[in-house]
Protein backbone atom coordinates (compact mmCIF):
# COMPACT_ATOMS: atom_id res chain seq x y z
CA UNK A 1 -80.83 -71.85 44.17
CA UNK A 2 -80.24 -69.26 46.78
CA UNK A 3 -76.74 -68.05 47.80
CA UNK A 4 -75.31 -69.90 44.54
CA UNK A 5 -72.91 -68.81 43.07
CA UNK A 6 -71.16 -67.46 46.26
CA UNK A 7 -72.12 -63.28 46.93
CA UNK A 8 -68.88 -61.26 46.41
CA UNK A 9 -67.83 -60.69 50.13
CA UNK A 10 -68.10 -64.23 50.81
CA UNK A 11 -70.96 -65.13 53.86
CA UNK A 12 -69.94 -62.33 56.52
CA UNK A 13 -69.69 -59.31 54.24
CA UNK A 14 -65.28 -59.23 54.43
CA UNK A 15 -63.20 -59.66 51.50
CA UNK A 16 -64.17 -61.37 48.77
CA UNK A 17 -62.86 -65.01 48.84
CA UNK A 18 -59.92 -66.30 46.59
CA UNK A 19 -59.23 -62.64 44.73
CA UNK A 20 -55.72 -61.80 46.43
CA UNK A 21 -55.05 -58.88 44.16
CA UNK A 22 -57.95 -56.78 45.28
CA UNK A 23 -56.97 -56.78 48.71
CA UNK A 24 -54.87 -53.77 50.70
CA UNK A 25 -56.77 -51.11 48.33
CA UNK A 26 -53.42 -51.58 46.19
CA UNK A 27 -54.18 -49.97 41.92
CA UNK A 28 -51.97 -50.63 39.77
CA UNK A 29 -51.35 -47.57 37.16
CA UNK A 30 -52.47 -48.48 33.43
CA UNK A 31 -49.35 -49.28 31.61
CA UNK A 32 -47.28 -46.07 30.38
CA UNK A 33 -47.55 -43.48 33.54
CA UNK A 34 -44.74 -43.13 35.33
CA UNK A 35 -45.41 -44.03 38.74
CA UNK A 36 -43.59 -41.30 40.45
CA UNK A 37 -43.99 -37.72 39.29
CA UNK A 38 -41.38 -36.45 36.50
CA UNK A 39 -38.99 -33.42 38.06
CA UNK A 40 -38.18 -30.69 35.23
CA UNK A 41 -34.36 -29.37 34.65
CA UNK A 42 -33.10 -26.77 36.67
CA UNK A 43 -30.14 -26.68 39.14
CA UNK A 44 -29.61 -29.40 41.65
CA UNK A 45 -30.60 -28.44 44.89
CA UNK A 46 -27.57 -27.15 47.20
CA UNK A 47 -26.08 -29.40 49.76
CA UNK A 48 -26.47 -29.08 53.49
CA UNK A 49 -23.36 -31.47 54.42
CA UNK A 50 -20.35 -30.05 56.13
CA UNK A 51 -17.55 -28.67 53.09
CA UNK A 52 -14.70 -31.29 52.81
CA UNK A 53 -12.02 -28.31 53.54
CA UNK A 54 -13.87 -28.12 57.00
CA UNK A 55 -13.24 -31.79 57.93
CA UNK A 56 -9.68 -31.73 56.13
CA UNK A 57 -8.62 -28.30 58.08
CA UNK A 58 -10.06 -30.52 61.34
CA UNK A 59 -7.67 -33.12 60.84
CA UNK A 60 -4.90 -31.31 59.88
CA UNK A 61 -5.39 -29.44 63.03
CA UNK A 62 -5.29 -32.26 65.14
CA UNK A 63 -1.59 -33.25 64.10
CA UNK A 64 1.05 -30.78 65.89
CA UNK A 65 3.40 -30.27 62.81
CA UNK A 66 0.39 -29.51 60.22
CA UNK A 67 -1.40 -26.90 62.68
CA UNK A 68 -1.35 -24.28 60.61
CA UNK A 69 -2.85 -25.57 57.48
CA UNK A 70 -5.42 -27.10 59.17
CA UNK A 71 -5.99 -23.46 60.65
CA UNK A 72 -6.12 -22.14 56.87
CA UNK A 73 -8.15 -25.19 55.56
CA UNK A 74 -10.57 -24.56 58.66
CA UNK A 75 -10.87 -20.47 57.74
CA UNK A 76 -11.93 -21.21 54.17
CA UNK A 77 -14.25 -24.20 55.15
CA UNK A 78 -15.73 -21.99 57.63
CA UNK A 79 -16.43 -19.43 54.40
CA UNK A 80 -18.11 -22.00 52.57
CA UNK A 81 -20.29 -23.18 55.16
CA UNK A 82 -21.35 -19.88 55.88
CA UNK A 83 -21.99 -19.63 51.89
CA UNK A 84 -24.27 -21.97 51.33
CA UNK A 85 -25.55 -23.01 54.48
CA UNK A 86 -23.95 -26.26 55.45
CA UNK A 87 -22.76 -27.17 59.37
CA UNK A 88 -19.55 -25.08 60.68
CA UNK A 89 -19.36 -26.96 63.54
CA UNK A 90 -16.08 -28.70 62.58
CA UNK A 91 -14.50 -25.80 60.97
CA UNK A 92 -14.99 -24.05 63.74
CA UNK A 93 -13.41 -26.68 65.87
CA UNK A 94 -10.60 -26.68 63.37
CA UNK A 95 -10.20 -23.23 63.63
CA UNK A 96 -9.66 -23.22 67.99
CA UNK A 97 -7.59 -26.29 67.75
CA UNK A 98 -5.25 -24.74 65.33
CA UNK A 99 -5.41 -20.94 67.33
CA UNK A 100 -4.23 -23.25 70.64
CA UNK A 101 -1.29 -24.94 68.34
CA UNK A 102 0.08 -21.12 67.56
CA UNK A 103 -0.54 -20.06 70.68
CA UNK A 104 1.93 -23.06 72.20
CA UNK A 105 4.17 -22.89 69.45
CA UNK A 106 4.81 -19.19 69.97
CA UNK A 107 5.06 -19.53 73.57
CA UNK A 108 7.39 -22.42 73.08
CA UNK A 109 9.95 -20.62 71.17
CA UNK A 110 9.15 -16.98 73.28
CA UNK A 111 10.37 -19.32 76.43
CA UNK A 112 13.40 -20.84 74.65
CA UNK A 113 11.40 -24.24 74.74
CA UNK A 114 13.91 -25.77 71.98
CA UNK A 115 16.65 -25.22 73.49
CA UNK A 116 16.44 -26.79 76.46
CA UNK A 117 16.10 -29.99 74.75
């Protein structure tokens, strides 16, 4: 008989009828290779996030009575960033926020600010 059993493709030439797995071009690996490739030992690649003294000299710099170790937390962030690479951008914000704290502070007790209070 003619056309029996079924052609693989089915009667328009598509995908074969009833075989779900073959669909999608999807192969599985044979059993034992990994599927992803193996990386060999060496040191971890550096990280590009901002340093943790940057964002800690930020905040510190942000509260008036804490100014100035913010400014010092800020300076060595900045150092690291500049080490290996990472963003400055906060350090460098810590840095001007805690400069503009000094530069009241000394102007506040150069005027007698205290005092007058």
């Amino acid at each position: 008989m003619a056309g029996y059993p079924p052609q693989q493709g089915g009667q328009y030439g598509g995908q074969p009828q009833g075989q779900y797995g073959q669909q999608g071009g999807y192969q599985q690996q044979p059993y034992g290779q990994p599927g992803y490739p193996q990386q060999g030992y060496g040191a971890p690649p550096q990280q590009q996030g901002t340093p943790g003294l940057a964002i800690a000299g930020f905040i510190l710099a942000l509260i008036p009575c804490t100014w100035w170790l913010g400014l010092i937390f800020s300076a060595i962030g900045l150092a690291q960033a500049n080490k290996r690479g990472a963003g400055k951008g906060l350090a460098i914000a810590g840095l001007v926020i805690g400069i503009l704290w000094g530069v009241l502070v000394i102007i506040n007790i150069a005027t007698g600010g205290l005092d007058r209070m």
